[in-house]
C-alpha atoms as a PDB file:
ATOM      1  CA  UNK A   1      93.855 125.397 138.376  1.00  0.00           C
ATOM      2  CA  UNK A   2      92.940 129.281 138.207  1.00  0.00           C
ATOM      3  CA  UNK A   3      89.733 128.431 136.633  1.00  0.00           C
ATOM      4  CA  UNK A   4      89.067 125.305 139.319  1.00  0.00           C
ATOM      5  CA  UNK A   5      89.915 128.148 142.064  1.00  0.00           C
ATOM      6  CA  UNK A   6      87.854 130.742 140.244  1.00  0.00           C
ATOM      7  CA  UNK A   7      83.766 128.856 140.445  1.00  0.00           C
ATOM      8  CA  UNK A   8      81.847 130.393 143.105  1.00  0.00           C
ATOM      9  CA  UNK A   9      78.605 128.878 144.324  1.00  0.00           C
ATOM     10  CA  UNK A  10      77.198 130.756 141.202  1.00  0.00           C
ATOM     11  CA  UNK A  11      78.520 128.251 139.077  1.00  0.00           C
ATOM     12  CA  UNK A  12      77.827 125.856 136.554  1.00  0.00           C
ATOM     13  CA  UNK A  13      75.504 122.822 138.110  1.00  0.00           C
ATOM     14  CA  UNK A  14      77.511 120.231 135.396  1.00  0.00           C
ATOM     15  CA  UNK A  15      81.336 120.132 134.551  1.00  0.00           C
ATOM     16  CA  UNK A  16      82.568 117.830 131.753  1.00  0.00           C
ATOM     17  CA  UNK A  17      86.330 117.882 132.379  1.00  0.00           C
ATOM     18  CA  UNK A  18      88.237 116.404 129.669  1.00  0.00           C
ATOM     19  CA  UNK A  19      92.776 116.198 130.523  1.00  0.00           C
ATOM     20  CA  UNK A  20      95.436 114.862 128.763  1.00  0.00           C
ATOM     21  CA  UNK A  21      96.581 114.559 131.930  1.00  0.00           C
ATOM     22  CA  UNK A  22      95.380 112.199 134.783  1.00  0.00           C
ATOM     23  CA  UNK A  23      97.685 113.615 137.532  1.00  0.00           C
ATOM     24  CA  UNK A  24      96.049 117.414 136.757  1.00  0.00           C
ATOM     25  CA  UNK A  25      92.330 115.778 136.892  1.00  0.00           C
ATOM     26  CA  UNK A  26      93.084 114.187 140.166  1.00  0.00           C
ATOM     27  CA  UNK A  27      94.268 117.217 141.349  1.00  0.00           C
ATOM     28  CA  UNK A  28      91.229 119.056 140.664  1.00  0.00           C
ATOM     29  CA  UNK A  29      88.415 116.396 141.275  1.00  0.00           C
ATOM     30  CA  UNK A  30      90.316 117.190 144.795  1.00  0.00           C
ATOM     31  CA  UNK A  31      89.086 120.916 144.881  1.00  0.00           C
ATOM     32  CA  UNK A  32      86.038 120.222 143.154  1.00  0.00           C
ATOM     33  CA  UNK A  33      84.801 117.975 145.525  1.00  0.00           C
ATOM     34  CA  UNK A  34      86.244 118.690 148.748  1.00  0.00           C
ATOM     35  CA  UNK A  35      85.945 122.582 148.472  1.00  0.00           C
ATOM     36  CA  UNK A  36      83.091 123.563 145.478  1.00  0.00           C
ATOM     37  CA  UNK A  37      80.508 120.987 146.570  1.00  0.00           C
ATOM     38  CA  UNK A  38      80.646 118.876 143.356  1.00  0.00           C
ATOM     39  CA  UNK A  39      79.874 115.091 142.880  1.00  0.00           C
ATOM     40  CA  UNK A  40      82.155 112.786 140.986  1.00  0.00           C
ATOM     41  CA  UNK A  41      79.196 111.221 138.641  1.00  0.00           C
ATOM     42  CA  UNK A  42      81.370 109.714 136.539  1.00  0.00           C
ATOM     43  CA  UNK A  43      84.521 109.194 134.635  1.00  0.00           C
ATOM     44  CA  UNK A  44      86.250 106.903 131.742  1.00  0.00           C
ATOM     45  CA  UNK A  45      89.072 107.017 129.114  1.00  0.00           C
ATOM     46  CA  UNK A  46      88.468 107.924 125.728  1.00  0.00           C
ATOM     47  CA  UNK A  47      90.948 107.632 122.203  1.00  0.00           C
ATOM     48  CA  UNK A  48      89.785 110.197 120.754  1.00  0.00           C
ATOM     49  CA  UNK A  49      92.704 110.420 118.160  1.00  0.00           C
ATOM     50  CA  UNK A  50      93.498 107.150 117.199  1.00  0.00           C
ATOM     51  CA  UNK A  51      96.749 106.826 119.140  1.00  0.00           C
ATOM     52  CA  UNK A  52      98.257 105.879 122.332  1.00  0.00           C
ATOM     53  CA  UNK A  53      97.399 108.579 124.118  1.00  0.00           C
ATOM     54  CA  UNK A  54      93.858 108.236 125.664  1.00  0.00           C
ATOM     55  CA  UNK A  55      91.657 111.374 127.233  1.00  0.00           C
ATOM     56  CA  UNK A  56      90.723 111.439 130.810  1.00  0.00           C
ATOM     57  CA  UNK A  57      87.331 112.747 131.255  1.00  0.00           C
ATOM     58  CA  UNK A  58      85.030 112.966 134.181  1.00  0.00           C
ATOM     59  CA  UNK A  59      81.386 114.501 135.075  1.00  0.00           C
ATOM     60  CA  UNK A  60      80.672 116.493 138.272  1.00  0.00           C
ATOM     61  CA  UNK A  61      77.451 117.577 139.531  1.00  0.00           C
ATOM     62  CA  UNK A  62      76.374 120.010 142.146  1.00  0.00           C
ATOM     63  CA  UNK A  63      72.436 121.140 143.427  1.00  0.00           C
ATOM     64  CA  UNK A  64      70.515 121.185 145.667  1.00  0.00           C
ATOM     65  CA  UNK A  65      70.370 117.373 145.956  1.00  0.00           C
ATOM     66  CA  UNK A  66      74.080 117.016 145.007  1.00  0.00           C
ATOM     67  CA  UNK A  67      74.513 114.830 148.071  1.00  0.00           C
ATOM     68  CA  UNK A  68      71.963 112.401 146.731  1.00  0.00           C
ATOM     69  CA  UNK A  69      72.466 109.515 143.666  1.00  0.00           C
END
């Protein structure tokens, strides 16, 4: 959360957020949309190990036409 908290409107135009945990990317798709401007673009599951546990991982975008598809 320090480093959600931490991006000023100098920062990155693209996040790829990958969690272990959905509850924590929930949490911060909150801030990043409602507070830093981003755009959910998308998001999906991934097994990246081979095991039950699955990756959360979603894209956000933000720009000068971050309000438009």
């Amino acid at each position: 959360m320090e480093l959600i908290n931490s991006i000023g409107e100098d920062g990155p135009r693209r996040i790829v957020y990958v969690s272990c945990s959905p509850a924590t990317l929930a949490r911060d798709a909150a801030i990043l949309v409602t507070q830093k401007g981003y755009r959910l673009k998308g998001a999906g599951v991934v097994n990246m190990f081979h095991t039950s546990h699955v990756e959360s991982i979603a894209l956000f975008e933000r720009g000068l036409n971050y309000l438009q598809d």
